[in-house]
Protein backbone atom coordinates (compact mmCIF):
# COMPACT_ATOMS: atom_id res chain seq x y z
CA UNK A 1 -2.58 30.23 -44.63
CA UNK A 2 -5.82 30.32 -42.09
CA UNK A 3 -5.61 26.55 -41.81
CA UNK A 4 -1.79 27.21 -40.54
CA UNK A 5 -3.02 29.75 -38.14
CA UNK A 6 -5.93 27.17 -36.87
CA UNK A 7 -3.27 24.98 -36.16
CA UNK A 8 -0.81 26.57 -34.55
CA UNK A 9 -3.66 28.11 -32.05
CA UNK A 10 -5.93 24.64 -31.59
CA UNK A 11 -4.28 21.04 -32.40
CA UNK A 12 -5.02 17.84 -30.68
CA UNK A 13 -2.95 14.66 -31.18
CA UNK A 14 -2.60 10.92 -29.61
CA UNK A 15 0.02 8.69 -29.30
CA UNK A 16 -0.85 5.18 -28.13
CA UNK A 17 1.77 3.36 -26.59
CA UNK A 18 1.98 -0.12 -25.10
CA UNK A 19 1.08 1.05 -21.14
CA UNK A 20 -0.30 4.00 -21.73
CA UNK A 21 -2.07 7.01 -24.54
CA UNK A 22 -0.56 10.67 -24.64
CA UNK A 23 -3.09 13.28 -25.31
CA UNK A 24 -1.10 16.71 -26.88
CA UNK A 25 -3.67 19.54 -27.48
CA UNK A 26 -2.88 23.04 -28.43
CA UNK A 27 -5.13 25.84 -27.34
CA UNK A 28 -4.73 29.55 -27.91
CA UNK A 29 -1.34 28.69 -28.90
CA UNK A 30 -0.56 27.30 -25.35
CA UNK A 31 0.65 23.53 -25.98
CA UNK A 32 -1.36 20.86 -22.80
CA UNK A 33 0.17 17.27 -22.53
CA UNK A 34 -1.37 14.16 -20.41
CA UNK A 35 -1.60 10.77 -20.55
CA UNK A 36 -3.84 7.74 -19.59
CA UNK A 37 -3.68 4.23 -18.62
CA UNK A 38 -3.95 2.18 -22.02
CA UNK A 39 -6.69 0.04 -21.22
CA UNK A 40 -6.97 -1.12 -25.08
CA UNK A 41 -4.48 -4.69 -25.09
CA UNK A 42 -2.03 -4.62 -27.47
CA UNK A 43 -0.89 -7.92 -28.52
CA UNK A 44 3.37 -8.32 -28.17
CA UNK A 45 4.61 -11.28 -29.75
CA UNK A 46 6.92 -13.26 -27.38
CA UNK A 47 10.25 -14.51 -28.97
CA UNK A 48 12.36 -17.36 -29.68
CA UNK A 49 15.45 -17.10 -28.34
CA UNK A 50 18.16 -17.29 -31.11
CA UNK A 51 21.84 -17.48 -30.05
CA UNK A 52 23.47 -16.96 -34.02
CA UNK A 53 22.02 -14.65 -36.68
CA UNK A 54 23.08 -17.83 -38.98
CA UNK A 55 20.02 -19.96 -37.45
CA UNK A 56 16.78 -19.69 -39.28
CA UNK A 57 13.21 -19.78 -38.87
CA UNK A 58 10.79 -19.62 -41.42
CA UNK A 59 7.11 -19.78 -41.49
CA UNK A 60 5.67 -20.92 -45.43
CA UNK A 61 2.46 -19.75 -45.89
CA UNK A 62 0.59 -19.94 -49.41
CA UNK A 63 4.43 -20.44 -50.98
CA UNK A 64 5.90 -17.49 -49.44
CA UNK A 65 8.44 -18.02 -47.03
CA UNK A 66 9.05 -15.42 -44.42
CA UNK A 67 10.98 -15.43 -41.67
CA UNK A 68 10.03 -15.05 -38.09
CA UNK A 69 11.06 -14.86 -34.70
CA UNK A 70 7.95 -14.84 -33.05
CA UNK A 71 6.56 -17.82 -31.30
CA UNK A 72 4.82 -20.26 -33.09
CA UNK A 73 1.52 -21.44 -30.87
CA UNK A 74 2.25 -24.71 -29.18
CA UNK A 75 5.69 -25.00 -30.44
CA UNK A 76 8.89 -24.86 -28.36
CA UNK A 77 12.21 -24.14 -29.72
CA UNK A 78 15.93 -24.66 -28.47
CA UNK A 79 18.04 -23.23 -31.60
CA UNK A 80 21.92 -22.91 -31.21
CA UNK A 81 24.92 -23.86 -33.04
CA UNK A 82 25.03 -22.44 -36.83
CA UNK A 83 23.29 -22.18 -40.12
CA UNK A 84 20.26 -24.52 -38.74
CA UNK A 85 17.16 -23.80 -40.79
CA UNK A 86 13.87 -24.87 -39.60
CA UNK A 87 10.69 -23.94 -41.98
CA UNK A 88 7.35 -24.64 -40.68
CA UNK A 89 4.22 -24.70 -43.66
CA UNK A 90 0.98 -23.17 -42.36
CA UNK A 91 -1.71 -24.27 -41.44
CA UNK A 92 -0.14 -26.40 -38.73
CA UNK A 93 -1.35 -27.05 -35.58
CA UNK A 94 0.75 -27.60 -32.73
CA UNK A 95 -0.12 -29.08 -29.50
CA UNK A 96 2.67 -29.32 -26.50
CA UNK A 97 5.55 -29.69 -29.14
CA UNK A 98 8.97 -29.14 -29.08
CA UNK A 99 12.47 -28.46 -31.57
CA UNK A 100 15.75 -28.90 -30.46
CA UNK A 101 18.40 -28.24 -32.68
CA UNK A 102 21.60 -27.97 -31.23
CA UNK A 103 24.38 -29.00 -34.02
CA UNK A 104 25.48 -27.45 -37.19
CA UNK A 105 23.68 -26.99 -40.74
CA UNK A 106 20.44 -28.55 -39.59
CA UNK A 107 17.46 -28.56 -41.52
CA UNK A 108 14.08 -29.31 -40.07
CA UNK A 109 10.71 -29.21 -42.56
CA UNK A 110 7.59 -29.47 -41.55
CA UNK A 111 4.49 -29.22 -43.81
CA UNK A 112 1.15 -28.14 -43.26
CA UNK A 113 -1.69 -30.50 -41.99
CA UNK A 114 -5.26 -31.08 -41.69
CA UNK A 115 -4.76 -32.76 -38.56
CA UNK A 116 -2.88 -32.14 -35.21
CA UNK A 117 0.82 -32.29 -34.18
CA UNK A 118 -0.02 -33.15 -30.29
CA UNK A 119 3.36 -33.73 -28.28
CA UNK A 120 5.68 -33.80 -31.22
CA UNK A 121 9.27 -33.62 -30.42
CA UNK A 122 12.59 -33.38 -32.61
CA UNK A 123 15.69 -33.45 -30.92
CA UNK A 124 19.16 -32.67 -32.88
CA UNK A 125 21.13 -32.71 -29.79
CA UNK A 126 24.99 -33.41 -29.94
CA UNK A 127 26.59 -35.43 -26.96
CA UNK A 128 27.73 -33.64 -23.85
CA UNK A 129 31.68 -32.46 -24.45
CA UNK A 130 31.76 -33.72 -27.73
CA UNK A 131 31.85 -31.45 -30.97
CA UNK A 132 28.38 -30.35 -32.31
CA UNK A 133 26.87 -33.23 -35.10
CA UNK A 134 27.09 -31.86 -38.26
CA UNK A 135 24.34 -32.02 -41.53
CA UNK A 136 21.31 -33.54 -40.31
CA UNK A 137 18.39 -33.32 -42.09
CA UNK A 138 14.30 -34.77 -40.86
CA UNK A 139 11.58 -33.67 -43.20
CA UNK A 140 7.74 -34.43 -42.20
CA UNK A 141 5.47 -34.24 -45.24
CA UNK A 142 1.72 -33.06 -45.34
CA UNK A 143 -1.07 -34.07 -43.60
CA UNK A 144 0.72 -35.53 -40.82
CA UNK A 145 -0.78 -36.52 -37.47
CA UNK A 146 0.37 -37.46 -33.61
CA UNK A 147 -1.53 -38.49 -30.92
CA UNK A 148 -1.12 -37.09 -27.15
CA UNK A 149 0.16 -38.67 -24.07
CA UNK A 150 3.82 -38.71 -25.36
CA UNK A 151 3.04 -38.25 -29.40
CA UNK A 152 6.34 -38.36 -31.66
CA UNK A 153 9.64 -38.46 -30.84
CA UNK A 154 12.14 -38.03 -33.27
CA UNK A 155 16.05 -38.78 -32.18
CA UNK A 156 18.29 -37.37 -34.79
CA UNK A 157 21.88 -38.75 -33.41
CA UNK A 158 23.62 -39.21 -36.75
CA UNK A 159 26.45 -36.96 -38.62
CA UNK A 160 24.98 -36.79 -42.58
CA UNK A 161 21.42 -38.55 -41.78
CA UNK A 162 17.81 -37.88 -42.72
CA UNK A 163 14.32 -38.82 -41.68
CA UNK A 164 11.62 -38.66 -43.80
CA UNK A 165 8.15 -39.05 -42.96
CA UNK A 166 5.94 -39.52 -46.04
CA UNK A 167 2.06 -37.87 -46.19
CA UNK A 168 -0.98 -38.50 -44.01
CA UNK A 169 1.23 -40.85 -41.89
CA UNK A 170 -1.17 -41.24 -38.70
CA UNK A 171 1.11 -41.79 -35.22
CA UNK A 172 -0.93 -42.92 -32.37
CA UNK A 173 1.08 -42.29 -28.83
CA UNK A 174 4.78 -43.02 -27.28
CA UNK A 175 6.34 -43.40 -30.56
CA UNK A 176 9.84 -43.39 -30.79
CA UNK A 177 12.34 -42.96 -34.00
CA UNK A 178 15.95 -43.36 -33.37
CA UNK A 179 18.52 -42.30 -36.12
CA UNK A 180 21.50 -42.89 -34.46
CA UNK A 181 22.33 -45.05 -31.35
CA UNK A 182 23.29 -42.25 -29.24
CA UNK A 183 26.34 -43.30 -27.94
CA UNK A 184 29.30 -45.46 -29.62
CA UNK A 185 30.29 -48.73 -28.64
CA UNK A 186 32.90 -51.32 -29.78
CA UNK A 187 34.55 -54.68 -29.99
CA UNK A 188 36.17 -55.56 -26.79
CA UNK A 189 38.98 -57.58 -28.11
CA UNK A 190 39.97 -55.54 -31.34
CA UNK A 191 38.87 -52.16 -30.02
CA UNK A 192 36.86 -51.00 -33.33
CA UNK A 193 33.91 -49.00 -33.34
CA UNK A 194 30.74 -51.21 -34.37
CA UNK A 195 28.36 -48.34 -34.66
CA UNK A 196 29.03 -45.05 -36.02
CA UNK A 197 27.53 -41.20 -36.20
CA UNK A 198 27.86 -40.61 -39.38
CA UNK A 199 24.93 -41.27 -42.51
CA UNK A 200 22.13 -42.90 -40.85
CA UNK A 201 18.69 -42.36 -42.11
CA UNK A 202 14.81 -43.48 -41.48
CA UNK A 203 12.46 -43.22 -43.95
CA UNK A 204 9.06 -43.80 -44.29
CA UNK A 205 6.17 -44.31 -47.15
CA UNK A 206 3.12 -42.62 -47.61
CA UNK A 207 -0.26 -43.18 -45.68
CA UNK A 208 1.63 -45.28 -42.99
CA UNK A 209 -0.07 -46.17 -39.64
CA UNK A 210 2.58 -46.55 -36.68
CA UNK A 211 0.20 -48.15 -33.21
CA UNK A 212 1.41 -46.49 -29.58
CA UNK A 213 5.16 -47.71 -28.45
CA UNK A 214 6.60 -48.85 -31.42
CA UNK A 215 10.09 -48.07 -31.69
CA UNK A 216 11.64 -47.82 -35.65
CA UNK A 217 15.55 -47.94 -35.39
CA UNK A 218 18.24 -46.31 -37.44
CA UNK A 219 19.06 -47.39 -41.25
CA UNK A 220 15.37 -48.53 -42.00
CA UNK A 221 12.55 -48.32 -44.61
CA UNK A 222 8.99 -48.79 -44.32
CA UNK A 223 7.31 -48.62 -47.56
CA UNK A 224 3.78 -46.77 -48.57
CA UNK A 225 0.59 -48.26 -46.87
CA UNK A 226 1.99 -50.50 -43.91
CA UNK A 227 0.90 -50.88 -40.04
CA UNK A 228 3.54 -51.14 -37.60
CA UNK A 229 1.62 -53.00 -34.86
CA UNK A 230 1.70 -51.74 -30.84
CA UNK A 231 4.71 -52.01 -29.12
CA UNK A 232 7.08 -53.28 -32.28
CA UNK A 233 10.47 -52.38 -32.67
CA UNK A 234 11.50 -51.87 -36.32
CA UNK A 235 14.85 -52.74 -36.97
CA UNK A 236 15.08 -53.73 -40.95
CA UNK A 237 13.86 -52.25 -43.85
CA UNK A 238 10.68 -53.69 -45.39
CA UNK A 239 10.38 -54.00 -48.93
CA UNK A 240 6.86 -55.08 -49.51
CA UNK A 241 3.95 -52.18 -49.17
CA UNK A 242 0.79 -52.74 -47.71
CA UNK A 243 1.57 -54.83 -44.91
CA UNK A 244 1.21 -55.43 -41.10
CA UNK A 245 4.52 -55.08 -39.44
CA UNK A 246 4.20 -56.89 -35.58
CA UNK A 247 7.31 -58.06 -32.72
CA UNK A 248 10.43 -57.52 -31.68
CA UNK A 249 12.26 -57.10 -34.21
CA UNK A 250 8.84 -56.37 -36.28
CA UNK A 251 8.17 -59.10 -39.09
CA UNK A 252 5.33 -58.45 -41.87
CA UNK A 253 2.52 -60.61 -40.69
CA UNK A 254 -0.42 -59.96 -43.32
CA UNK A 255 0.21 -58.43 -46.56
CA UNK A 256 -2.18 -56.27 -48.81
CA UNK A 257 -4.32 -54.45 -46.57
CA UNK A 258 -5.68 -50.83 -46.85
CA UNK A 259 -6.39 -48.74 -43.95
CA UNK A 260 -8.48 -46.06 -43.07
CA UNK A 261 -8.90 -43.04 -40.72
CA UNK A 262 -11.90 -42.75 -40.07
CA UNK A 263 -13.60 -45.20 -37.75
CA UNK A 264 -16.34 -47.29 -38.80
CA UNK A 265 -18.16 -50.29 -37.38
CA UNK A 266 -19.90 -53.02 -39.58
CA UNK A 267 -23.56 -53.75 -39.32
């Protein structure tokens, strides 16, 4: 009962607020209310814009998924169309990257690494005035790295079509991976389409080393272990792992090598 009494004659309060505190103090019974500057920064997360509550992003961390809207550091994102999904596994480091997924029933996975994501970009666009692609699908496993000055680019230009990108892959700079050919072309005398949208795919091993420019083209494999040499252009699959891949088109040019990270010079 007296600590009722105490109250209602002498009470302080605070509210903090982003901009500014409120002070509310009771004395005597006779109720004072100010407020000050908040000089104390409180951190606001800024937000992805996300045009349909069917688009998803998710943030794994430790095997719990959670979704997020929040900005990831160093990652960009351009989300529209419907039920895209795009779960990022922490830790991850992005540098300068950027997500655009513009179709329908996307999926983008990216797993968490050791090393850096510098300039990584993933574009699921759909053609001006045509109808949004449908059902792509590019996964990058863990321990994934690419380099600055242009980094990874990933194309994703097919109806029903996947990339894969096995672990500790290593991308050095300017890199380019087209599923899809963008644009459809055909036969000029019998009018058919020669290319298509629909079910193209890109895959690649484990612990594969891709040098700065090379350019790996729709419907191919590249086994676990193998180099793709500066400035090739990939446009076959290659069944043999463990090998050098140079030229345009690339050709396997040594076979049975290993490859490290880590530099080292011999004596």
């Amino acid at each position: 009962m007296k600590s009722e009494i105490i109250n209602k004659l002498f009470s302080f309060n605070k509210k903090v607020g982003i901009e500014y505190k409120r002070y509310n103090i009771t004395i005597l019974g006779i109720k004072f209310s100010f407020k000050r500057k908040n000089k104390t920064k409180i951190k606001v997360f800024e937000k992805y814009s996300i045009k349909d509550n069917s688009n998803k992003i998710y943030i794994k961390e430790n095997g719990v998924l959670r979704e997020v809207k929040e900005r990831i550091p160093g990652l960009k994102i351009k989300l529209e169309g419907h039920n895209n999904t795009i779960i990022v596994e922490y830790p991850t480091c992005f540098i300068g990257s950027y997500i655009e997924c513009c179709g329908n029933n996307g999926k983008i996975i990216i797993e968490k690494t050791k090393h850096k994501l510098i300039d990584l970009r993933i574009y699921m666009s759909s053609n001006v005035n045509e109808k949004p692609l449908e059902n792509r699908y590019v996964h990058i496993k863990s321990n994934v790295s690419s380099g600055g000055g242009g980094g990874l680019s990933i194309f994703s230009w097919s109806e029903n079509s996947k990339v894969i990108i096995g672990e500790d892959c290593m991308f050095s700079f300017g890199i380019k991976i087209f599923c899809g050919d963008g644009h459809l072309f055909k036969d000029k005398k019998t009018g058919k389409y020669i290319n298509n949208y629909d079910g193209c795919y890109v895959e690649i091993g484990n612990h594969c080393w891709v040098g700065m420019n090379a350019v790996i083209c729709k419907n191919t494999k590249i086994p676990n272990g193998c180099i793709i040499g500066v400035g090739s252009v990939v446009t076959k699959s290659i069944k043999e792992e463990n090998s050098v891949l140079a030229g345009n088109p690339a050709k396997i040019v040594r076979k049975d090598i290993e490859w490290e990270r880590q530099v080292k010079y011999s004596d």
